[in-house]
N, C-alpha and C. Protein backbone atom coordinates (compact mmCIF):
# COMPACT_ATOMS: atom_id res chain seq x y z
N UNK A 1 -17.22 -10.15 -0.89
CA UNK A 1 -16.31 -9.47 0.01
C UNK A 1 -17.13 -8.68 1.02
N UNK A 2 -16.78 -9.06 2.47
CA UNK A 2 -17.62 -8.54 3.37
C UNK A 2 -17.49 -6.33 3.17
N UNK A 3 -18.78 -6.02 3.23
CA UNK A 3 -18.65 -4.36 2.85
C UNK A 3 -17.93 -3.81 4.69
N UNK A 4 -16.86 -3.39 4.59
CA UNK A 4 -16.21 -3.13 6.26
C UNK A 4 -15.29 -1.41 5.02
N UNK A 5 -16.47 -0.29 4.67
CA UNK A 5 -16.36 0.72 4.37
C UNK A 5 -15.18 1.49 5.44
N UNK A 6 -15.12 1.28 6.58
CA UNK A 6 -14.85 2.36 7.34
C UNK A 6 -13.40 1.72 7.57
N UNK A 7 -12.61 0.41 6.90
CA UNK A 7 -11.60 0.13 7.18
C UNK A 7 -10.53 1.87 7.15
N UNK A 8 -11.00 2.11 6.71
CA UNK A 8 -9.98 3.23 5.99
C UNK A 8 -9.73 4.45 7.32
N UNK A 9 -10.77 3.99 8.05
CA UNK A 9 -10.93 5.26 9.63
C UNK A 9 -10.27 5.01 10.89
N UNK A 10 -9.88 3.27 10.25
CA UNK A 10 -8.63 2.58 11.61
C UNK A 10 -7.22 2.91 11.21
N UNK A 11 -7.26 4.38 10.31
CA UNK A 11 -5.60 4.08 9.83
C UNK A 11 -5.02 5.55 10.25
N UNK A 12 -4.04 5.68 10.49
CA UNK A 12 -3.68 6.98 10.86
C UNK A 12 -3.06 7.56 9.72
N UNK A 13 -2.72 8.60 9.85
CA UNK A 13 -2.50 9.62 8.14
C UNK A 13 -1.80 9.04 7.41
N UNK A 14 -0.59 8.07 7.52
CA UNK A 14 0.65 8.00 6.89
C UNK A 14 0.34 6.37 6.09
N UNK A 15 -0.34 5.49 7.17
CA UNK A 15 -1.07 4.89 6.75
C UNK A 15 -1.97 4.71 5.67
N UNK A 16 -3.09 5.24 5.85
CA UNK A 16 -4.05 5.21 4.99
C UNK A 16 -4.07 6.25 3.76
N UNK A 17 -2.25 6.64 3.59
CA UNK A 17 -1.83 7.30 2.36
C UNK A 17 -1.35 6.30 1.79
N UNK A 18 -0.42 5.22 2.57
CA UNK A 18 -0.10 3.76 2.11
C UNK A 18 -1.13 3.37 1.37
N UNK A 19 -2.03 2.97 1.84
CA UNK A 19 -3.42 2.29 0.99
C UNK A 19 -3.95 2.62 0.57
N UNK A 20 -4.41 3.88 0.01
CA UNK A 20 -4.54 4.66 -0.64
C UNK A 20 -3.76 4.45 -2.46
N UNK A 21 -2.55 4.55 -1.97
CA UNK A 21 -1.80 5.30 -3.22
C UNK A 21 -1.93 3.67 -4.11
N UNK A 22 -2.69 3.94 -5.19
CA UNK A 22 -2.49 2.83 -6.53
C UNK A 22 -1.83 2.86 -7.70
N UNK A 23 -0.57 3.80 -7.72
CA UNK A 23 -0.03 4.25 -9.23
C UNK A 23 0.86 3.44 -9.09
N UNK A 24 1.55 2.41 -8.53
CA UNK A 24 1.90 1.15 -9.37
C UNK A 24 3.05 0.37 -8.08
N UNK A 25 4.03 -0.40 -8.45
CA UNK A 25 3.98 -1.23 -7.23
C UNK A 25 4.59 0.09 -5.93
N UNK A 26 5.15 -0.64 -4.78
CA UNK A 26 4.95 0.16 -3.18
C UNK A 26 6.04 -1.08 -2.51
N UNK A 27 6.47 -0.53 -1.69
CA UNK A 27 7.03 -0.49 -1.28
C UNK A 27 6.82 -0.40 1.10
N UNK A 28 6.61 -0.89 1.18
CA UNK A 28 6.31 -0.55 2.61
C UNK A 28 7.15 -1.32 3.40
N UNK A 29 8.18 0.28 4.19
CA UNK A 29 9.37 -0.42 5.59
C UNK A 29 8.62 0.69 6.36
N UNK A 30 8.95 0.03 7.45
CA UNK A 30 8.33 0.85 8.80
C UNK A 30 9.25 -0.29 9.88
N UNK A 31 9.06 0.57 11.01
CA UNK A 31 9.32 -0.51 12.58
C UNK A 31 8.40 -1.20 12.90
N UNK A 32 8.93 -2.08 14.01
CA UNK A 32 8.46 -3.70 14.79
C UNK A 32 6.95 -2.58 15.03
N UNK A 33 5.73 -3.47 15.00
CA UNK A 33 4.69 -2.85 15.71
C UNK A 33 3.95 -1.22 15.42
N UNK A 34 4.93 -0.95 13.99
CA UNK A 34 4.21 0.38 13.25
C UNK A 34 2.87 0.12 12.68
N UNK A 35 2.27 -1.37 12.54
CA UNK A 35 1.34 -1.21 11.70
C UNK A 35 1.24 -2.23 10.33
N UNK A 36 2.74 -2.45 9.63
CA UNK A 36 3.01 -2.97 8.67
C UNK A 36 1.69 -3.91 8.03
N UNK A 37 1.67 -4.69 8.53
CA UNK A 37 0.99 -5.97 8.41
C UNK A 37 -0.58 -5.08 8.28
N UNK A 38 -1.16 -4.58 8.93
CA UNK A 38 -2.27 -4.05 8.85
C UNK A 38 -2.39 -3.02 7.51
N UNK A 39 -1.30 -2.28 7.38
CA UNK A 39 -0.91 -1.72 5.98
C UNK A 39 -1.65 -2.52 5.03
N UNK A 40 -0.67 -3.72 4.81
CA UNK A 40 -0.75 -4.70 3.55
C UNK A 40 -1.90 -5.36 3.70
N UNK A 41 -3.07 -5.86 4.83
CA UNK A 41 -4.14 -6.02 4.76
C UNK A 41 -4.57 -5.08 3.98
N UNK A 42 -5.45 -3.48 4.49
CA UNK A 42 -5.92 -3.20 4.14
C UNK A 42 -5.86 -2.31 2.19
N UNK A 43 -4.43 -2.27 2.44
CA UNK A 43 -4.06 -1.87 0.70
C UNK A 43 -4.53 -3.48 0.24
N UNK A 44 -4.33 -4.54 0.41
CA UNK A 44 -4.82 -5.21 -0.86
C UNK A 44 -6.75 -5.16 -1.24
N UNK A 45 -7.36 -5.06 0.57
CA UNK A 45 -8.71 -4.98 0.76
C UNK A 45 -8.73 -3.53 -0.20
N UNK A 46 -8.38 -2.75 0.24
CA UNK A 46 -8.83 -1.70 -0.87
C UNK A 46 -8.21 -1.78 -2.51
N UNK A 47 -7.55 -2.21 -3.11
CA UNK A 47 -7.27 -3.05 -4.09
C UNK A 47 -8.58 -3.56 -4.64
N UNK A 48 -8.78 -4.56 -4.09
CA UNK A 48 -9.99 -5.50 -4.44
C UNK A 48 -10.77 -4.66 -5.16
N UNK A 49 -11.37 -3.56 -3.81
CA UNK A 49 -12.56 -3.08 -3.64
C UNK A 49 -12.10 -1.80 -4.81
N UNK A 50 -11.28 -1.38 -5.30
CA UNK A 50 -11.03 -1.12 -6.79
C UNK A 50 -10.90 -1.41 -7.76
N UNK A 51 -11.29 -3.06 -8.02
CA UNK A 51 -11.46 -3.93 -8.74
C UNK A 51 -10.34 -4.27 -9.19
N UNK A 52 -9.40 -4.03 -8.78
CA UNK A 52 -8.13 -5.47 -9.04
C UNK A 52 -8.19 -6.68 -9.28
N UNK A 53 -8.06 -7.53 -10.06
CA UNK A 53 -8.05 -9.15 -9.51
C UNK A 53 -7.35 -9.58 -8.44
N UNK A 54 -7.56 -10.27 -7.99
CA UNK A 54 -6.67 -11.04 -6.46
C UNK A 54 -5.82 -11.80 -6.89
N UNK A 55 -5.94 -12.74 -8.55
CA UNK A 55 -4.48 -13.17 -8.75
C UNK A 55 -3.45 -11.65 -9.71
N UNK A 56 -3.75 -11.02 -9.65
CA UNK A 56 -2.90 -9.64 -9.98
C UNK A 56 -1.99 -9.06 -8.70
N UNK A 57 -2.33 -9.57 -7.47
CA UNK A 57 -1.98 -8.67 -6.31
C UNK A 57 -0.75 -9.45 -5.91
N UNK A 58 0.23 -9.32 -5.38
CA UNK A 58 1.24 -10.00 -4.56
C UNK A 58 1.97 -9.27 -3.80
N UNK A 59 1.71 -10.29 -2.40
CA UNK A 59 1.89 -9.46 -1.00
C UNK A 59 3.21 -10.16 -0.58
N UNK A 60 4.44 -9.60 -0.34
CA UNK A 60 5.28 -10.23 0.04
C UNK A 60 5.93 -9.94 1.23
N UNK A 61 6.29 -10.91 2.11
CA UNK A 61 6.65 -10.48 3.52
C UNK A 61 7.87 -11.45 3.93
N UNK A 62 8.41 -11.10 5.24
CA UNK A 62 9.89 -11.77 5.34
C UNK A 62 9.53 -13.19 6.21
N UNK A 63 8.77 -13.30 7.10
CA UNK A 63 8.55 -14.17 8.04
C UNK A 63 7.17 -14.76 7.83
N UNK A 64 6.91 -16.38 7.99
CA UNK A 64 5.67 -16.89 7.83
C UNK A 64 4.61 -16.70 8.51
N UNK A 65 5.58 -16.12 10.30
CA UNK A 65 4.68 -15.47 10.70
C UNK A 65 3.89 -14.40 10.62
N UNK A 66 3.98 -13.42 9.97
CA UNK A 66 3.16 -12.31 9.10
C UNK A 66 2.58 -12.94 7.58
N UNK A 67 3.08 -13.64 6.83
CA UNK A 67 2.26 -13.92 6.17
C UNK A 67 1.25 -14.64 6.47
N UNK A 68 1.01 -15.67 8.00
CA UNK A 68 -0.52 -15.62 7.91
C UNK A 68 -0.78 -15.10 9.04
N UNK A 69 -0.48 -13.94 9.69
CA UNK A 69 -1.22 -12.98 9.93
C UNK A 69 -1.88 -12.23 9.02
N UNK A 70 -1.22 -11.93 8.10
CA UNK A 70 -1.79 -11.51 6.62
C UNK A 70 -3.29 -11.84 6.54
N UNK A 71 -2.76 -13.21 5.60
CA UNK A 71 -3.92 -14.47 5.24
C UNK A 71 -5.02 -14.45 6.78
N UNK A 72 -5.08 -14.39 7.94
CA UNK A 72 -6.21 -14.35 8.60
C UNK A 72 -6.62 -13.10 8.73
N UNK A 73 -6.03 -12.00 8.56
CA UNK A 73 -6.87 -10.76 8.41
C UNK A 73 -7.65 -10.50 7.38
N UNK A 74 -6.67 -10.64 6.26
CA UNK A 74 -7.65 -10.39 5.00
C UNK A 74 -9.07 -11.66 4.37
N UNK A 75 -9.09 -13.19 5.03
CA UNK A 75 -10.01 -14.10 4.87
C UNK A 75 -11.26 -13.42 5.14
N UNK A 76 -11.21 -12.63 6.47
CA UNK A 76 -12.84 -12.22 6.78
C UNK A 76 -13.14 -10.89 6.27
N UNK A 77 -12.66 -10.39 5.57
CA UNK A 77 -12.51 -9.07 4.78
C UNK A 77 -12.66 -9.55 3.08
N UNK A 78 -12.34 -9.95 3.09
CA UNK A 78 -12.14 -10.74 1.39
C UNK A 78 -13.16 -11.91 1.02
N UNK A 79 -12.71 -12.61 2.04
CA UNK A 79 -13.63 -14.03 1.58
C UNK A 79 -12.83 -15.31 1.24
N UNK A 80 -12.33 -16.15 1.57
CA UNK A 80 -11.64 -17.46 1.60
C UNK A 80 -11.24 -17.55 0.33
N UNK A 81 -12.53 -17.82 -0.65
CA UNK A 81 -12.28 -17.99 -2.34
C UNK A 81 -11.07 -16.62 -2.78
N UNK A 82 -11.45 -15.47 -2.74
CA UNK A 82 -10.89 -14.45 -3.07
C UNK A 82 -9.45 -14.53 -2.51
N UNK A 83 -8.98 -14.69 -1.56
CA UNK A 83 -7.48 -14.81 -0.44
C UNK A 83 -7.48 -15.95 -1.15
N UNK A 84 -7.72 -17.37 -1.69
CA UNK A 84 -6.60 -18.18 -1.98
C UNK A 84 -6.07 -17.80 -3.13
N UNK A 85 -7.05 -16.68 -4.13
CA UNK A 85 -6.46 -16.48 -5.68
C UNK A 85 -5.10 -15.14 -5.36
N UNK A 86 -4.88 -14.60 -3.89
CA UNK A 86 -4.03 -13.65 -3.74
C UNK A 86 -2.60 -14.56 -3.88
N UNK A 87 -1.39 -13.89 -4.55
CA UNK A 87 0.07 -13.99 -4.81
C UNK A 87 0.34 -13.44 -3.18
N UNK A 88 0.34 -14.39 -1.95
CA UNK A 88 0.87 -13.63 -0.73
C UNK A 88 1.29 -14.85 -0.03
N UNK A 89 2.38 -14.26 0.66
CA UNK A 89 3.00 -15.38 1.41
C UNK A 89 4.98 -14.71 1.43
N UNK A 90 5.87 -15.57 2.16
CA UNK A 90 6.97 -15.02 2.21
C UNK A 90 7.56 -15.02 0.88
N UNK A 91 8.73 -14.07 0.78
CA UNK A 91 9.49 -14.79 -0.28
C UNK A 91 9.61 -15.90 -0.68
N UNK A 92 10.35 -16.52 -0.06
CA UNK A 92 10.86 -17.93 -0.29
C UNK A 92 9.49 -18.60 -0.61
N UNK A 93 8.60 -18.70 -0.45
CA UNK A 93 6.91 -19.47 -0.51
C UNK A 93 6.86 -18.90 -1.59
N UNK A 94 6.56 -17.76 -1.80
CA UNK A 94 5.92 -17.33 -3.21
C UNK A 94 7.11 -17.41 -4.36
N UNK A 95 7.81 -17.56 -4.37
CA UNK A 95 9.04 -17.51 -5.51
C UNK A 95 8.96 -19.43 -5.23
N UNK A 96 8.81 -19.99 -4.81
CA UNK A 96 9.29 -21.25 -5.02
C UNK A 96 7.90 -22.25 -5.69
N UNK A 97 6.85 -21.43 -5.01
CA UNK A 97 5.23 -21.73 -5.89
C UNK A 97 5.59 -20.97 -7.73
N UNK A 98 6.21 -19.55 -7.58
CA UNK A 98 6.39 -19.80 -9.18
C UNK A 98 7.35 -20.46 -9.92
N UNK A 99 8.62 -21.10 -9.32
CA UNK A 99 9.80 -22.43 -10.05
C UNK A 99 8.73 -23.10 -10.31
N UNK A 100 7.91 -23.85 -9.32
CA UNK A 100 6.85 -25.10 -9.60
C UNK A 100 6.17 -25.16 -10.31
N UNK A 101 5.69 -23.91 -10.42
CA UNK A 101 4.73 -23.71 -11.60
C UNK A 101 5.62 -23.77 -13.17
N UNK A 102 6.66 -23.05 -13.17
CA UNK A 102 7.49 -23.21 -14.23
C UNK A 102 8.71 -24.36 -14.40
N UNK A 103 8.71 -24.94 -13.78
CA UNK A 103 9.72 -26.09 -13.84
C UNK A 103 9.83 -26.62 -14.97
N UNK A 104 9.52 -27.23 -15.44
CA UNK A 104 9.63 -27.65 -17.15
C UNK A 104 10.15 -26.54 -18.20
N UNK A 105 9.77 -25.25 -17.71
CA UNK A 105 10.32 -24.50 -18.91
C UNK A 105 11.47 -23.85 -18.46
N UNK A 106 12.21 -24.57 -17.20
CA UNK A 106 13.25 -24.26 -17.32
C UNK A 106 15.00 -25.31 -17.11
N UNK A 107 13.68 -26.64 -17.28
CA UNK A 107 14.75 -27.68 -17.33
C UNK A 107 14.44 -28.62 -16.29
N UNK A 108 13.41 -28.60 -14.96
CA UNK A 108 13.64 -29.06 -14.16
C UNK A 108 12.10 -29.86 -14.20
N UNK A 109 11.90 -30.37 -13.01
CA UNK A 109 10.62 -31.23 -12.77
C UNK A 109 9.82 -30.17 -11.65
N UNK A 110 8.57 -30.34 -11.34
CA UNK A 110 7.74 -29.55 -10.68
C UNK A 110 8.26 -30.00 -8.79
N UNK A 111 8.53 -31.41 -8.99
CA UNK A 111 8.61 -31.56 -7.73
C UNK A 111 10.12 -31.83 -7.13
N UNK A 112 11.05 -30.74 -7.11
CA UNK A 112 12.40 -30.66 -6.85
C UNK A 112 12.70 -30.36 -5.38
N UNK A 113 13.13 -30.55 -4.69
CA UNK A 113 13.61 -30.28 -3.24
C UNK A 113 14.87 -29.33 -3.03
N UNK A 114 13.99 -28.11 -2.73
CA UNK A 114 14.90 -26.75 -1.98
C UNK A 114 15.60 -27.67 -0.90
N UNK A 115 16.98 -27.16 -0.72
CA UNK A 115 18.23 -27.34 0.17
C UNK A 115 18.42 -26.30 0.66
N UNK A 116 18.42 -26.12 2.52
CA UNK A 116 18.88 -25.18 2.80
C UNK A 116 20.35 -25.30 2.92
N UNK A 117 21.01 -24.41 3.87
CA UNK A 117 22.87 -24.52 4.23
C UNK A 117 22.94 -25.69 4.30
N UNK A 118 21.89 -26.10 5.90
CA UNK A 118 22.76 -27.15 6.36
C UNK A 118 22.04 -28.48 5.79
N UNK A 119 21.54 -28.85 5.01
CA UNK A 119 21.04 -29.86 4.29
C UNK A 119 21.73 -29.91 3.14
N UNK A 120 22.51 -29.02 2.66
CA UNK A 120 23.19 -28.51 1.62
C UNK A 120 24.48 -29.39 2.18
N UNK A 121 25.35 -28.47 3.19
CA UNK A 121 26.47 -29.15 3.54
C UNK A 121 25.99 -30.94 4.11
N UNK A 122 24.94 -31.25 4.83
CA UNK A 122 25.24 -32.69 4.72
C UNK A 122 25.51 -33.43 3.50
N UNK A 123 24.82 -32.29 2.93
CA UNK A 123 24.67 -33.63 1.51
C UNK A 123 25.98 -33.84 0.80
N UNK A 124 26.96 -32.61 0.96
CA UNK A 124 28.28 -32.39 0.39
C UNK A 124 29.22 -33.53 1.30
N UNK A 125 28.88 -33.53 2.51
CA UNK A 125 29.54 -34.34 3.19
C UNK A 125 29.37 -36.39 2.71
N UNK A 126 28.21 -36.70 2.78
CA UNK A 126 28.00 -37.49 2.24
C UNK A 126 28.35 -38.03 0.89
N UNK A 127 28.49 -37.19 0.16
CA UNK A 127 28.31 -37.22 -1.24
C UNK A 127 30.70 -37.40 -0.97
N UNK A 128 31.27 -36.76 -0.18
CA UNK A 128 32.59 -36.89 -0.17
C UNK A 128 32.99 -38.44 0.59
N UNK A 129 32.10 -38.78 1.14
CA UNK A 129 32.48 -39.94 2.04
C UNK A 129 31.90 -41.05 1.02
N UNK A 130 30.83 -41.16 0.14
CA UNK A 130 30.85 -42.09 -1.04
C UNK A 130 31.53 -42.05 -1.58
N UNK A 131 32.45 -40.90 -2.11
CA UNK A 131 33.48 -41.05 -3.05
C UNK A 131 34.44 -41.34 -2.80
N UNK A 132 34.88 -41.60 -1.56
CA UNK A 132 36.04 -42.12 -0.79
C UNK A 132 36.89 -41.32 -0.48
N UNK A 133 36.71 -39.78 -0.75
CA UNK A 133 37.71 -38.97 -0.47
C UNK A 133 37.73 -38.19 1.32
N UNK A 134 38.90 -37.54 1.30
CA UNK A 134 39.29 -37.75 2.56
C UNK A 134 38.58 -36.03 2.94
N UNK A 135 37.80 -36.29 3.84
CA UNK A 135 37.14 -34.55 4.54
C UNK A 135 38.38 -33.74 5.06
N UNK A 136 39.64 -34.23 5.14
CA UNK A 136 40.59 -33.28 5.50
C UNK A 136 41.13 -32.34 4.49
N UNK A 137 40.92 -32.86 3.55
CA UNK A 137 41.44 -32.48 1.76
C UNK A 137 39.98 -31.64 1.27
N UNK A 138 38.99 -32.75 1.35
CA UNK A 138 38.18 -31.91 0.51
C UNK A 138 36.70 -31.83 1.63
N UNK A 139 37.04 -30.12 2.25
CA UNK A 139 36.40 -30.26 3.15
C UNK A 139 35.11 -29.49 3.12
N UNK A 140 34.11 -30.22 3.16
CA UNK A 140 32.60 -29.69 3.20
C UNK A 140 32.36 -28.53 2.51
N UNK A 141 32.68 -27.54 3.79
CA UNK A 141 32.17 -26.39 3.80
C UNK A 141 33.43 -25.39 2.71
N UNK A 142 34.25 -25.96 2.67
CA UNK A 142 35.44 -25.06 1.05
C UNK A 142 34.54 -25.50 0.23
N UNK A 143 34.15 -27.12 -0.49
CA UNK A 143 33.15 -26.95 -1.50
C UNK A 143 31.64 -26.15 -1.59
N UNK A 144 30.96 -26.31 -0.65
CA UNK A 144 30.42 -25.62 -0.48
C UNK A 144 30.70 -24.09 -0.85
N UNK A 145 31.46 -23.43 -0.59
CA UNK A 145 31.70 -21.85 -0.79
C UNK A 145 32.14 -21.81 -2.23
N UNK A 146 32.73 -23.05 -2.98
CA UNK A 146 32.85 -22.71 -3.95
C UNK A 146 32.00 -23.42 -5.35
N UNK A 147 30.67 -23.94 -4.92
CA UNK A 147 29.70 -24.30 -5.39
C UNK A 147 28.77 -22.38 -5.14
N UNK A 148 28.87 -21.92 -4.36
CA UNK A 148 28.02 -20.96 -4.57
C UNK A 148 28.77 -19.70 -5.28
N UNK A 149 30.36 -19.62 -4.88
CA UNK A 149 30.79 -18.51 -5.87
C UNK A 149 31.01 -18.79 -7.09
N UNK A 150 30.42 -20.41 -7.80
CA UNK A 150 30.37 -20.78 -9.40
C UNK A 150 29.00 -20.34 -9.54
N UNK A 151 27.75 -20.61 -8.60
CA UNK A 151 26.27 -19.80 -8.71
C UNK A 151 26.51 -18.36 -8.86
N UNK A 152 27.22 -18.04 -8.19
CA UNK A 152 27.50 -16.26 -7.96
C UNK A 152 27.83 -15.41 -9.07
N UNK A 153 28.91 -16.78 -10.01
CA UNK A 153 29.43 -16.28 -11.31
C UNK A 153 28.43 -16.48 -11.97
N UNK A 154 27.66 -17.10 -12.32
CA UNK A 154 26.86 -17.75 -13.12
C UNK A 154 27.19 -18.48 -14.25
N UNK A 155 27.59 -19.60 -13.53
CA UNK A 155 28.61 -20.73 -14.64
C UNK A 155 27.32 -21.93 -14.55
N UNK A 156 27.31 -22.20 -16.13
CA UNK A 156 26.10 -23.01 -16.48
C UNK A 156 26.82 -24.38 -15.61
N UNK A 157 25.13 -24.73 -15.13
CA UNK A 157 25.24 -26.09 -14.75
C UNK A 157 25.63 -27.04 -15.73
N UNK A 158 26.23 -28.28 -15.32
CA UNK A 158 26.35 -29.34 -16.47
C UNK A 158 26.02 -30.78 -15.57
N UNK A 159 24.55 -31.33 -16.58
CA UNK A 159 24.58 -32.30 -16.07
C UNK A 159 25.18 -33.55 -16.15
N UNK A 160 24.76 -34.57 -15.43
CA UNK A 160 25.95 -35.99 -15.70
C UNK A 160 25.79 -36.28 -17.04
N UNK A 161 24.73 -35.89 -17.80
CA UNK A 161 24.53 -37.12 -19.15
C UNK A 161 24.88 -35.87 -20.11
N UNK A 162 25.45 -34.95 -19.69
CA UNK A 162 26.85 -34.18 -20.82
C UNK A 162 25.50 -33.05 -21.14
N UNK A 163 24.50 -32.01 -20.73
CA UNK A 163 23.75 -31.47 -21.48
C UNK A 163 23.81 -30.50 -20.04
């Protein structure tokens, strides 16, 4: 890990109390252009450099575009090897790398295909026009709403072969 000691002198007070503080997970909201992203660089760089492991750390952010802003700040600070063993990336990325990783122990296969809305509703649509039924009756987007308020309830799936 490149030695860049003085990261800690580019931060202004409120900041570099952010990165600073290690008594357990954190939390960081701020506004567009406060800093954020530079935050979560340098708290995981100082992390490290407190001997954390890098697969112990997980950086989570809303847009892919900050997560590799992330990932290119912290590479030349860290070191390539070190940043690929980091838990960072958006939600949706990092929660869907741990299903994959766990897929089998929870019923499924490693290589399953996330559906968003609208890949969701084609598929509902399709799936009504094989069955021969009429989209005026049974229309898309009603199943749809009520495929997610049976998720919402949390009513066990049942698959075709009765399990």
């Amino acid at each position: 890990m490149e030695n860049n000691e003085d990261y800690l002198e580019k931060l202004n007070e409120q900041q570099r109390a952010a990165v600073e503080y290690c008594d357990g997970p954190q939390l960081v909201i701020a506004g567009a252009g406060s800093g954020k992203t530079r935050v979560l660089t340098y708290k995981i760089v100082h992390l490290l450099r407190q001997g954390y492991e890098p697969w112990r750390i997980m950086a989570l952010t809303f847009t892919n575009k900050a997560a590799r802003e992330m990932r290119e700040r912290i590479e030349p600070l860290a070191g390539p090897e070190v940043a690929a063993q980091l838990w960072m990336g958006t939600f949706h990325s990092i929660f869907s790398r741990l299903l994959r990783r766990n897929a089998e122990r929870i019923g499924f296969k490693a290589d399953f295909t996330i559906y968003d809305q609208s890949d969701s509703r084609s598929l509902i649509k399709l799936i009504v026009k094989d069955m021969g039924l009429d989209d005026k009756i049974y229309k898309p987007a009603t199943i749809q709403n009520q495929i997610s308020n049976a998720k919402n309830a949390l009513m066990p799936h049942r698959r075709s072969d009765g399990l």
